[in-house]
PDB file of N, CA and C in Angstrom:
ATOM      1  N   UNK A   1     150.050  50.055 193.641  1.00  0.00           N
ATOM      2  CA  UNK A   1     150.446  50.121 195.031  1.00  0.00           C
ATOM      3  C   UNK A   1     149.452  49.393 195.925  1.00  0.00           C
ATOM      4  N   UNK A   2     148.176  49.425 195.458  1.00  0.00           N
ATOM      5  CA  UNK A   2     147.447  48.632 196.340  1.00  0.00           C
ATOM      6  C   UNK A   2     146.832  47.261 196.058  1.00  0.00           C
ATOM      7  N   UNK A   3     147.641  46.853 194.995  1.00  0.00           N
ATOM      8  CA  UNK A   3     147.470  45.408 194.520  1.00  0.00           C
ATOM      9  C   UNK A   3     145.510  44.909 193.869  1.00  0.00           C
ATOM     10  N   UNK A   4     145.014  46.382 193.962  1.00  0.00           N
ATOM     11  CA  UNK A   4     144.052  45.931 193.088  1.00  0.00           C
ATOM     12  C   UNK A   4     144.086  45.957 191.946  1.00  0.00           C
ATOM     13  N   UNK A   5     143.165  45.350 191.528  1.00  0.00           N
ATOM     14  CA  UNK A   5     143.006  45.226 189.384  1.00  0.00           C
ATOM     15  C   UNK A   5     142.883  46.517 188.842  1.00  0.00           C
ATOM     16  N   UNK A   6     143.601  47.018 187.739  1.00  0.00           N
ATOM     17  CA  UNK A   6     142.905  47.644 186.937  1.00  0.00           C
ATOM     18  C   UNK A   6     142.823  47.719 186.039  1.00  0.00           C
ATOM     19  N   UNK A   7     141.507  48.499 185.276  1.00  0.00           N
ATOM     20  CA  UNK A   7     140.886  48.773 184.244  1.00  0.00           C
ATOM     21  C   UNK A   7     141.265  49.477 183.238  1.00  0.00           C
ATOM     22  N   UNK A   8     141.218  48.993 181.883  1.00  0.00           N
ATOM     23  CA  UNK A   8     141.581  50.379 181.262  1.00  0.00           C
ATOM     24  C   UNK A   8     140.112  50.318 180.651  1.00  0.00           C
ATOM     25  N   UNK A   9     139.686  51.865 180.241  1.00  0.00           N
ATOM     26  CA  UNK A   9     138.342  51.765 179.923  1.00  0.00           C
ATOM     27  C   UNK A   9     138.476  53.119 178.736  1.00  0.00           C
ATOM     28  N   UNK A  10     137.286  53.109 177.763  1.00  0.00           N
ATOM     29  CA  UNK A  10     137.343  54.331 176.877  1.00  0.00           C
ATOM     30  C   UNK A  10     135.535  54.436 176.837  1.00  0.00           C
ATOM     31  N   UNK A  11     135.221  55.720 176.676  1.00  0.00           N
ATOM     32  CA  UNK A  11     133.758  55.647 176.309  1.00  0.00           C
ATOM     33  C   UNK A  11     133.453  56.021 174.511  1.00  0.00           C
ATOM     34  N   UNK A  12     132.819  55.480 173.833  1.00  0.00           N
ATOM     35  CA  UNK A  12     131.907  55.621 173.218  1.00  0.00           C
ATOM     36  C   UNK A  12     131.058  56.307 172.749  1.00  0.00           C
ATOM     37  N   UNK A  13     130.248  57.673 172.201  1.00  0.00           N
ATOM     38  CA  UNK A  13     129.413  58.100 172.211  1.00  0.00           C
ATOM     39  C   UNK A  13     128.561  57.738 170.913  1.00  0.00           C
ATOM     40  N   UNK A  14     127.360  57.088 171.620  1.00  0.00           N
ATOM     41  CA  UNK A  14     126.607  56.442 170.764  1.00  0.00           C
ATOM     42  C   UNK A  14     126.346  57.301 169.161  1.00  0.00           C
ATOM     43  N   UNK A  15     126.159  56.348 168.204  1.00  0.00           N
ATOM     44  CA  UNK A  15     126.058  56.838 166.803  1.00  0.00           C
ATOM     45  C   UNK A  15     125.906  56.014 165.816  1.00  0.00           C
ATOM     46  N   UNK A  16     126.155  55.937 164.781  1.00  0.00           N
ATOM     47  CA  UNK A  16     126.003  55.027 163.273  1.00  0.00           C
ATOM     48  C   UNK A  16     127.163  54.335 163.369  1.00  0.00           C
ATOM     49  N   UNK A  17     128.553  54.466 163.811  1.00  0.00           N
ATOM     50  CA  UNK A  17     129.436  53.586 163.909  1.00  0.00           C
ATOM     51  C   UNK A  17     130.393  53.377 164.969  1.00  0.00           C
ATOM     52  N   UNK A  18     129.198  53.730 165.563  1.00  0.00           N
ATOM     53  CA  UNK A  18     129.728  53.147 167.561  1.00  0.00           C
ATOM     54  C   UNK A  18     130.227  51.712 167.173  1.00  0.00           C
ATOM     55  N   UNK A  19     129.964  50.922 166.914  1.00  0.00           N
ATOM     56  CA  UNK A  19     130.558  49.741 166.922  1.00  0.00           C
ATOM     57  C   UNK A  19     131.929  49.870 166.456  1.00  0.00           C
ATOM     58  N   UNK A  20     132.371  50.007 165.289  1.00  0.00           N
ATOM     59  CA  UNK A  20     133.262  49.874 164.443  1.00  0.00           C
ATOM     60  C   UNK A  20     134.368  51.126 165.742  1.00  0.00           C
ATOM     61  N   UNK A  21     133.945  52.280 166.463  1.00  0.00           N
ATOM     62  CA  UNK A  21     134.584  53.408 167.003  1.00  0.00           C
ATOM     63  C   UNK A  21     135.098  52.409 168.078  1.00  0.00           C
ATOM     64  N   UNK A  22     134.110  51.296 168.893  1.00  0.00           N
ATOM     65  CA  UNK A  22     134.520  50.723 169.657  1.00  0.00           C
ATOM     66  C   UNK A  22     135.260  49.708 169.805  1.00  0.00           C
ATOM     67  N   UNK A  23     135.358  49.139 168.859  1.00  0.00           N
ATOM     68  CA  UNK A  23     136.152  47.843 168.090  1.00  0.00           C
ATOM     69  C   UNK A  23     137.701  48.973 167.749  1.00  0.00           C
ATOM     70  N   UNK A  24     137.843  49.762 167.313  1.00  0.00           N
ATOM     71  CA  UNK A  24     139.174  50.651 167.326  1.00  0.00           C
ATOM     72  C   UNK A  24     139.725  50.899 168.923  1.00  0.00           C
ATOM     73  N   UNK A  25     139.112  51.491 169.604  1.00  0.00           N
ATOM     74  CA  UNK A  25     139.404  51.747 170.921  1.00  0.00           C
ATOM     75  C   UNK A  25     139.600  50.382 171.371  1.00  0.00           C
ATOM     76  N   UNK A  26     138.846  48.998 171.352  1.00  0.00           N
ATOM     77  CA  UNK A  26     139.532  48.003 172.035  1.00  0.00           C
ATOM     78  C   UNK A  26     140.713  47.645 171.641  1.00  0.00           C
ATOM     79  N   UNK A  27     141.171  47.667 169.983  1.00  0.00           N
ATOM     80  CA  UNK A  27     142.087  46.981 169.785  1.00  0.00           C
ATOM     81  C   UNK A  27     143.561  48.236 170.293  1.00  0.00           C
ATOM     82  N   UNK A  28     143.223  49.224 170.264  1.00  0.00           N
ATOM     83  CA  UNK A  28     144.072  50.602 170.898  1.00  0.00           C
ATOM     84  C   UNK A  28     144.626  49.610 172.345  1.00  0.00           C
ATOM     85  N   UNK A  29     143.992  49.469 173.447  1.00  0.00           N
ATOM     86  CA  UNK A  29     143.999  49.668 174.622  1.00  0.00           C
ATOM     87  C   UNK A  29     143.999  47.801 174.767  1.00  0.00           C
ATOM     88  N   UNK A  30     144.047  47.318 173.765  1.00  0.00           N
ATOM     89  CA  UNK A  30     144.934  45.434 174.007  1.00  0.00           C
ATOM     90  C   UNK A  30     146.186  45.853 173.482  1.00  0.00           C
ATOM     91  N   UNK A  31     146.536  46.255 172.636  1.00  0.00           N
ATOM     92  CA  UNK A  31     147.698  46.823 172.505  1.00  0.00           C
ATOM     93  C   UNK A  31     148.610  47.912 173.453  1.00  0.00           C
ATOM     94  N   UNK A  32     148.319  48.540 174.066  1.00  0.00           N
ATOM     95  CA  UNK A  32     148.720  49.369 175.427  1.00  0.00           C
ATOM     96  C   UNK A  32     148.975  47.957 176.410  1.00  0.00           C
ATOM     97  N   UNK A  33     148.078  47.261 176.274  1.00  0.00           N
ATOM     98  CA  UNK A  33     148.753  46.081 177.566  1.00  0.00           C
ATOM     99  C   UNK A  33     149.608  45.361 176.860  1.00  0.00           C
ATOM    100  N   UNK A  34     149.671  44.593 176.001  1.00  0.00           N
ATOM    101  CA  UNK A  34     150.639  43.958 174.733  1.00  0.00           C
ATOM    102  C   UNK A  34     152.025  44.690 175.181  1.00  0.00           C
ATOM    103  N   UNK A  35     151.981  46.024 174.800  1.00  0.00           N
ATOM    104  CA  UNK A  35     153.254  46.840 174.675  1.00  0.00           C
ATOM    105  C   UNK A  35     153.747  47.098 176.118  1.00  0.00           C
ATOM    106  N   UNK A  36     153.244  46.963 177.000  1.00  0.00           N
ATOM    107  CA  UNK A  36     153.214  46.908 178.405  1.00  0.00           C
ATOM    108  C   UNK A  36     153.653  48.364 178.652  1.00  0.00           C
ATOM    109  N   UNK A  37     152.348  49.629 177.963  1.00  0.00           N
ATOM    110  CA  UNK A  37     152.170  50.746 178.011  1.00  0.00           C
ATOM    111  C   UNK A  37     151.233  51.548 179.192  1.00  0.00           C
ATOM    112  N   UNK A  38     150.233  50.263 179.200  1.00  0.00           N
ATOM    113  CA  UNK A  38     148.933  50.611 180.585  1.00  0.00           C
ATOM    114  C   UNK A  38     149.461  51.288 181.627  1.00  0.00           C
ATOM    115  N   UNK A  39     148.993  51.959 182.274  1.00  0.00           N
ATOM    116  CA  UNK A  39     148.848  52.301 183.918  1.00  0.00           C
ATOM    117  C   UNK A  39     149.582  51.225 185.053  1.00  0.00           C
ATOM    118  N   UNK A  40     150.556  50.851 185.615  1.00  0.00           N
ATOM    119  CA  UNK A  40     150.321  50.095 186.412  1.00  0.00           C
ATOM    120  C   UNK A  40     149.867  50.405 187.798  1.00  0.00           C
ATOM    121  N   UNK A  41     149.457  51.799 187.961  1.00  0.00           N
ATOM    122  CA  UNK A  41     148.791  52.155 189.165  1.00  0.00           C
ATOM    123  C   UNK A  41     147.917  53.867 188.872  1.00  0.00           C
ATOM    124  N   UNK A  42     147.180  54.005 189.407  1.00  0.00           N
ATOM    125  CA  UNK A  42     146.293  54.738 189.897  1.00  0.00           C
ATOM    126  C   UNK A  42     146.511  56.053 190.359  1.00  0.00           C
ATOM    127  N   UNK A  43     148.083  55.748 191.696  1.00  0.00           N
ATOM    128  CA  UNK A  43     148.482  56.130 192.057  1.00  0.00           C
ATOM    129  C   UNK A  43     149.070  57.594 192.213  1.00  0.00           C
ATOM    130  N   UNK A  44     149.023  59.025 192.790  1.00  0.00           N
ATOM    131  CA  UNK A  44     149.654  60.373 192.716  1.00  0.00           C
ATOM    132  C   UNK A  44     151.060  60.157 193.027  1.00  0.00           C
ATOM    133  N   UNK A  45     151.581  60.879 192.967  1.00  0.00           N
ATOM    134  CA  UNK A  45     152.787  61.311 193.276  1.00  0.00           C
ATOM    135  C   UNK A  45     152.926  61.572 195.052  1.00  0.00           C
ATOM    136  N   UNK A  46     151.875  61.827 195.468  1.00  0.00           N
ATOM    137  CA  UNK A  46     151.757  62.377 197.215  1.00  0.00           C
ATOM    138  C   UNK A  46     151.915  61.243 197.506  1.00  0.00           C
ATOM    139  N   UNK A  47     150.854  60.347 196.635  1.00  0.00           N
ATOM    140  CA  UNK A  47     150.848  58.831 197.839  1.00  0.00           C
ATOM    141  C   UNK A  47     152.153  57.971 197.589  1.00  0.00           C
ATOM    142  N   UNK A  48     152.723  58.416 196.661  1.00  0.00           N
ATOM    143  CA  UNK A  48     153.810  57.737 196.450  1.00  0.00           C
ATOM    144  C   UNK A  48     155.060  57.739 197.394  1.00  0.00           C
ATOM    145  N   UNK A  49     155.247  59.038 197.789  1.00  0.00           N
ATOM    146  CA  UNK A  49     156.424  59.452 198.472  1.00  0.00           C
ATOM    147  C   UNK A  49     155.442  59.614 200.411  1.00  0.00           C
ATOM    148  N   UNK A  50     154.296  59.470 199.827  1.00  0.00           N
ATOM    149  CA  UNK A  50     153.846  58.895 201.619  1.00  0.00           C
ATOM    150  C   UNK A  50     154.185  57.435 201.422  1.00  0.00           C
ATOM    151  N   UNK A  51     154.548  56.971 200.780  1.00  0.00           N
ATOM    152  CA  UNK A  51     154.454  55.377 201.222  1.00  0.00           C
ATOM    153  C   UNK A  51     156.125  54.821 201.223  1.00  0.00           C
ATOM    154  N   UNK A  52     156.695  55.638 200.326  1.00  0.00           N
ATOM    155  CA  UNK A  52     158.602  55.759 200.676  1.00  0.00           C
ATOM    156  C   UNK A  52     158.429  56.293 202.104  1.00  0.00           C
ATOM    157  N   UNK A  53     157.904  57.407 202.562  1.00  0.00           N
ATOM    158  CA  UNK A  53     158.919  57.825 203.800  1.00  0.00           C
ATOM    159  C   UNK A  53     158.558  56.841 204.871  1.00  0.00           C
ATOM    160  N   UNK A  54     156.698  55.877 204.627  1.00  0.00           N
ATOM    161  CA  UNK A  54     156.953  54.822 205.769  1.00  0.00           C
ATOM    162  C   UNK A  54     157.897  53.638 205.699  1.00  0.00           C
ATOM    163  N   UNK A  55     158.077  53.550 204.860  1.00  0.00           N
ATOM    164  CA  UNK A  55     159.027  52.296 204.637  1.00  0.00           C
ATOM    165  C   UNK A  55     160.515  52.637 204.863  1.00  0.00           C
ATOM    166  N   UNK A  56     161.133  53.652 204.442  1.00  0.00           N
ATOM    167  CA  UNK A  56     162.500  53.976 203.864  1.00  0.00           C
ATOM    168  C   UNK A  56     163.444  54.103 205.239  1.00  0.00           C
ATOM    169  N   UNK A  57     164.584  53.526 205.405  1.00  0.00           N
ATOM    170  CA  UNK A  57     165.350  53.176 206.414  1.00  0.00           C
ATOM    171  C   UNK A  57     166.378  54.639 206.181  1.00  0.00           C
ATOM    172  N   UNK A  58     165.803  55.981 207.136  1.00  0.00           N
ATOM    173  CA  UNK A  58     166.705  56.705 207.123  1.00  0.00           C
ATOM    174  C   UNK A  58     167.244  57.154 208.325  1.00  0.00           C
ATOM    175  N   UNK A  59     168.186  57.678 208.557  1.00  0.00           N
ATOM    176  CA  UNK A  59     168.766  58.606 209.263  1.00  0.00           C
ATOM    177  C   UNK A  59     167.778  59.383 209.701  1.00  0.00           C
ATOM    178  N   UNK A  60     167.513  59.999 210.876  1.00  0.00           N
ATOM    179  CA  UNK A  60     166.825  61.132 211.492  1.00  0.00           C
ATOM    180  C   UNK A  60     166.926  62.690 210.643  1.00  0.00           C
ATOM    181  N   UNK A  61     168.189  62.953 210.798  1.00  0.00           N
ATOM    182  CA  UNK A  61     168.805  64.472 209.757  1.00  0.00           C
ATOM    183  C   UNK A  61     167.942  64.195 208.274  1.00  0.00           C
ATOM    184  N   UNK A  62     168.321  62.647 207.740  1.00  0.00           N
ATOM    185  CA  UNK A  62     168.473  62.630 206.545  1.00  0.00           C
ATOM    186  C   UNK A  62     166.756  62.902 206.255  1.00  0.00           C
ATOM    187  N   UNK A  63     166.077  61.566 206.688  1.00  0.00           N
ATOM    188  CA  UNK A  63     164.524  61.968 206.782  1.00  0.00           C
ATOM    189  C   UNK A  63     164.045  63.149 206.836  1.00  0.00           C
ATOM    190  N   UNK A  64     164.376  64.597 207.891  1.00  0.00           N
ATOM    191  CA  UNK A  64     163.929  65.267 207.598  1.00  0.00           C
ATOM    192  C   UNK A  64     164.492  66.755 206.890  1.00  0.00           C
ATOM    193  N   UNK A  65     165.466  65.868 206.445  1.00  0.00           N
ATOM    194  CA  UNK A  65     165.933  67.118 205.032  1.00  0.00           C
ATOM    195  C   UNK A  65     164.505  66.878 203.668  1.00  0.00           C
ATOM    196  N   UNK A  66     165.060  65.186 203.850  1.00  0.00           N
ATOM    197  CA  UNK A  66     164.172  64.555 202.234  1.00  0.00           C
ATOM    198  C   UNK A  66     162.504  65.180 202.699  1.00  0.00           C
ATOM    199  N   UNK A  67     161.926  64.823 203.702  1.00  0.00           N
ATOM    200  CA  UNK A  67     160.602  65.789 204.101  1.00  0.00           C
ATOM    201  C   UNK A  67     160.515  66.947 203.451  1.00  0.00           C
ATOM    202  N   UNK A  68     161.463  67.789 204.368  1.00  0.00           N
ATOM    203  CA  UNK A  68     161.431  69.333 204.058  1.00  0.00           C
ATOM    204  C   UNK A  68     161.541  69.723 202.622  1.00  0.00           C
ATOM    205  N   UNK A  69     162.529  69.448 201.647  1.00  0.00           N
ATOM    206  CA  UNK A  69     162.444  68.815 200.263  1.00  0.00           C
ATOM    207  C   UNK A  69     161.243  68.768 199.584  1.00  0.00           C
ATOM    208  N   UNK A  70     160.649  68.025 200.090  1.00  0.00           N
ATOM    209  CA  UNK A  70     159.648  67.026 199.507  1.00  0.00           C
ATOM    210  C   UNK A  70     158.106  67.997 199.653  1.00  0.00           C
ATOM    211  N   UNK A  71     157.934  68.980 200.760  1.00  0.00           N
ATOM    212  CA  UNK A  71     156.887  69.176 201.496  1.00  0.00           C
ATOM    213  C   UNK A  71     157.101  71.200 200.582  1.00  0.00           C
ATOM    214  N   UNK A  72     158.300  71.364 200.487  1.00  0.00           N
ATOM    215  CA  UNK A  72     158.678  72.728 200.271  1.00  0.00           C
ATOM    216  C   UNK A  72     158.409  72.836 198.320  1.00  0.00           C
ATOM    217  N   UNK A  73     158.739  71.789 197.813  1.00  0.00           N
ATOM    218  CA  UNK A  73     159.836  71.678 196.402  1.00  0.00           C
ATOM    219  C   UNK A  73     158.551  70.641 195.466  1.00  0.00           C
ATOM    220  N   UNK A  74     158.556  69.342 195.777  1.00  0.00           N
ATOM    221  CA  UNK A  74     158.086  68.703 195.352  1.00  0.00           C
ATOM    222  C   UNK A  74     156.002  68.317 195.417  1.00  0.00           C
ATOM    223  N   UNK A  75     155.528  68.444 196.582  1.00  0.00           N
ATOM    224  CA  UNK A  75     154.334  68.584 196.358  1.00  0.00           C
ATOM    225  C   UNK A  75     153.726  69.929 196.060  1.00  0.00           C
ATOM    226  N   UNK A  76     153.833  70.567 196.223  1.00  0.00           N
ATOM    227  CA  UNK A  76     153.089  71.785 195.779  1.00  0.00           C
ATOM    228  C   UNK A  76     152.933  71.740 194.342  1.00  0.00           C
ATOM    229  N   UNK A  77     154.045  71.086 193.070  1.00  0.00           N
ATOM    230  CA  UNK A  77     153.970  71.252 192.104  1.00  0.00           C
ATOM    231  C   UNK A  77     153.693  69.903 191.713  1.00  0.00           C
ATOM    232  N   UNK A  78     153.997  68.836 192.319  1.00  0.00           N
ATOM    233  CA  UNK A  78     153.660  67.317 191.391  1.00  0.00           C
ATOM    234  C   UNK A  78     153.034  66.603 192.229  1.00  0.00           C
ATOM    235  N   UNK A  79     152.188  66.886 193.604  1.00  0.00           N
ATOM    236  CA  UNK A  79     152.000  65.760 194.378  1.00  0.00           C
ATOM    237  C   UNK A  79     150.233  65.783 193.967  1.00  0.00           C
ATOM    238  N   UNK A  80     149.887  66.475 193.412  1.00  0.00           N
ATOM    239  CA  UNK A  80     148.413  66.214 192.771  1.00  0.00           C
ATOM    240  C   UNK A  80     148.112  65.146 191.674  1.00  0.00           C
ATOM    241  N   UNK A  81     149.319  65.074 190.972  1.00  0.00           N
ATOM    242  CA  UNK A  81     149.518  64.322 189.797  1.00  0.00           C
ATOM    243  C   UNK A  81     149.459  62.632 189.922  1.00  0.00           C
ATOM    244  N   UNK A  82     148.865  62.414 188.806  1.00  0.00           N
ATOM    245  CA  UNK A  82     149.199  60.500 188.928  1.00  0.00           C
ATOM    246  C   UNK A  82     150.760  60.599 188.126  1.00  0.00           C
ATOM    247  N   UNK A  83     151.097  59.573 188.743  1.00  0.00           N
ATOM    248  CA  UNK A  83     151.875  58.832 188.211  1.00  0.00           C
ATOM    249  C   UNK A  83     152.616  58.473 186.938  1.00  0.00           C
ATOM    250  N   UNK A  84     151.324  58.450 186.038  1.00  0.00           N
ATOM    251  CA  UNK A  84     151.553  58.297 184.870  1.00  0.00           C
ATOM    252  C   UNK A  84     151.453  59.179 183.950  1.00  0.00           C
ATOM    253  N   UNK A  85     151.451  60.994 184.456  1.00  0.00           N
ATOM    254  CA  UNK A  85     151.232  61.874 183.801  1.00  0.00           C
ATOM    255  C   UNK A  85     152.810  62.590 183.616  1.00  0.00           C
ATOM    256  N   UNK A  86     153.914  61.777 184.753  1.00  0.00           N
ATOM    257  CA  UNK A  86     154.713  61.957 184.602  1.00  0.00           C
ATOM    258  C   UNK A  86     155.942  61.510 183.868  1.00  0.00           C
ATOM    259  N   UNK A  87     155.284  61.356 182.518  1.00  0.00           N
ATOM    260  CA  UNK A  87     156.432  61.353 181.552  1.00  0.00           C
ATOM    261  C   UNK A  87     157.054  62.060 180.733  1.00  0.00           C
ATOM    262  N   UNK A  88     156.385  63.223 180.914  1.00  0.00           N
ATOM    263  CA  UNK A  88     156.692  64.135 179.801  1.00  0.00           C
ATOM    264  C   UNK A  88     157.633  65.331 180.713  1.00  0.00           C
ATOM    265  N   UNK A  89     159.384  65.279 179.560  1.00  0.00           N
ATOM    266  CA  UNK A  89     160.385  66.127 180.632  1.00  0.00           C
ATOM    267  C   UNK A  89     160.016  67.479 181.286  1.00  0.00           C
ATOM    268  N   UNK A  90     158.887  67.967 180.643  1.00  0.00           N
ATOM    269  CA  UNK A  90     158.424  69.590 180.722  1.00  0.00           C
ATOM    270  C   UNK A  90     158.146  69.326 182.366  1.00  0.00           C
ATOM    271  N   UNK A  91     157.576  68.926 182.636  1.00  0.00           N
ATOM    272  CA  UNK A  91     156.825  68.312 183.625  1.00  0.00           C
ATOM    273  C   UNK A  91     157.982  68.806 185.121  1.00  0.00           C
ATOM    274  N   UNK A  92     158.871  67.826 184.834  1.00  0.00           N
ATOM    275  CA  UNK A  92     160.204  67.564 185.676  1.00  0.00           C
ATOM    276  C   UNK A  92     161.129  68.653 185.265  1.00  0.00           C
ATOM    277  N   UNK A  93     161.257  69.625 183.979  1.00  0.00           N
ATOM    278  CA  UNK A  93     162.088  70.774 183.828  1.00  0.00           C
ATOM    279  C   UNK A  93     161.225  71.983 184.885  1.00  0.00           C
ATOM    280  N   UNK A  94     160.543  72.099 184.191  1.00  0.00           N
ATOM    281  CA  UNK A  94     159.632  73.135 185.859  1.00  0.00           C
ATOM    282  C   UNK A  94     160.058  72.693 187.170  1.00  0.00           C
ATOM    283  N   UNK A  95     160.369  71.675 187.648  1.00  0.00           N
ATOM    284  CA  UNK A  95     160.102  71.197 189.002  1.00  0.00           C
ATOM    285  C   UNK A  95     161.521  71.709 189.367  1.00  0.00           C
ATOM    286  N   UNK A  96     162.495  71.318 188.532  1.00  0.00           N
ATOM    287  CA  UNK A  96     164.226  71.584 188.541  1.00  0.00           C
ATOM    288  C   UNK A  96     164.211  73.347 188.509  1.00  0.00           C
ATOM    289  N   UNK A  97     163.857  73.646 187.954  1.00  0.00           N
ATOM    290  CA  UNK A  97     164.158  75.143 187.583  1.00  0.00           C
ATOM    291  C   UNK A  97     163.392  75.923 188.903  1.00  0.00           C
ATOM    292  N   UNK A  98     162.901  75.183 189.407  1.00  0.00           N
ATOM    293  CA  UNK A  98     162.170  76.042 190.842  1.00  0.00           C
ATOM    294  C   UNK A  98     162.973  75.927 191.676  1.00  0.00           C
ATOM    295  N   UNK A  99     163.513  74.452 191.806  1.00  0.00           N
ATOM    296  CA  UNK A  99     164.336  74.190 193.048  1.00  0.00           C
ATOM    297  C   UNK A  99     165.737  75.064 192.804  1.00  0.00           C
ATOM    298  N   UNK A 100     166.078  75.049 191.499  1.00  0.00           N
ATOM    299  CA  UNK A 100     167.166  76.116 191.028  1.00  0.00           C
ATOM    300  C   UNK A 100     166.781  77.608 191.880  1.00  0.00           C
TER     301      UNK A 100
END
């Protein structure tokens, strides 16, 4: 979202075959970009849907239903979260079953 670079990074803990541990982890994480698996942002879930409601061409009513929604339903349970933690359905079955 904010058009800077990023990193993917792993640490190491030094030893007898730190090298060889680190040479695994690089070829892990060229492959995550290869497979076009990486991160492409940084990004939470809060800042995400702050940056839809500045942009998003709504209706007055409609805007502040999707707010109220959003402020009642959706951050309290996912707006801490990045982005990319949200793949797993458990995640999004909790979120449904509340609003249920």
């Amino acid at each position: 979202m904010s058009g800077r670079r990023l990193y993917l990074t792993e640490t190491v803990k030094p030893g007898p075959r730190q090298e060889k541990i680190a040479e695994e982890w690089r070829t892990k994480l060229l492959n995550q970009v290869d497979e076009r698996r990486n991160p492409k942002t940084r990004a939470t879930v809060d800042q995400l849907f702050t940056r839809y409601f500045e942009v998003a061409d709504l209706a007055t009513a409609t805007r502040h239903e999707y707010l109220s929604k959003y402020r009642n339903h959706i951050k309290p349970y996912l707006g801490h979260l990045p982005l990319t933690e949200i793949q797993d359905a458990e995640v999004l079955d909790s979120l449904y079953a509340e609003m249920r």
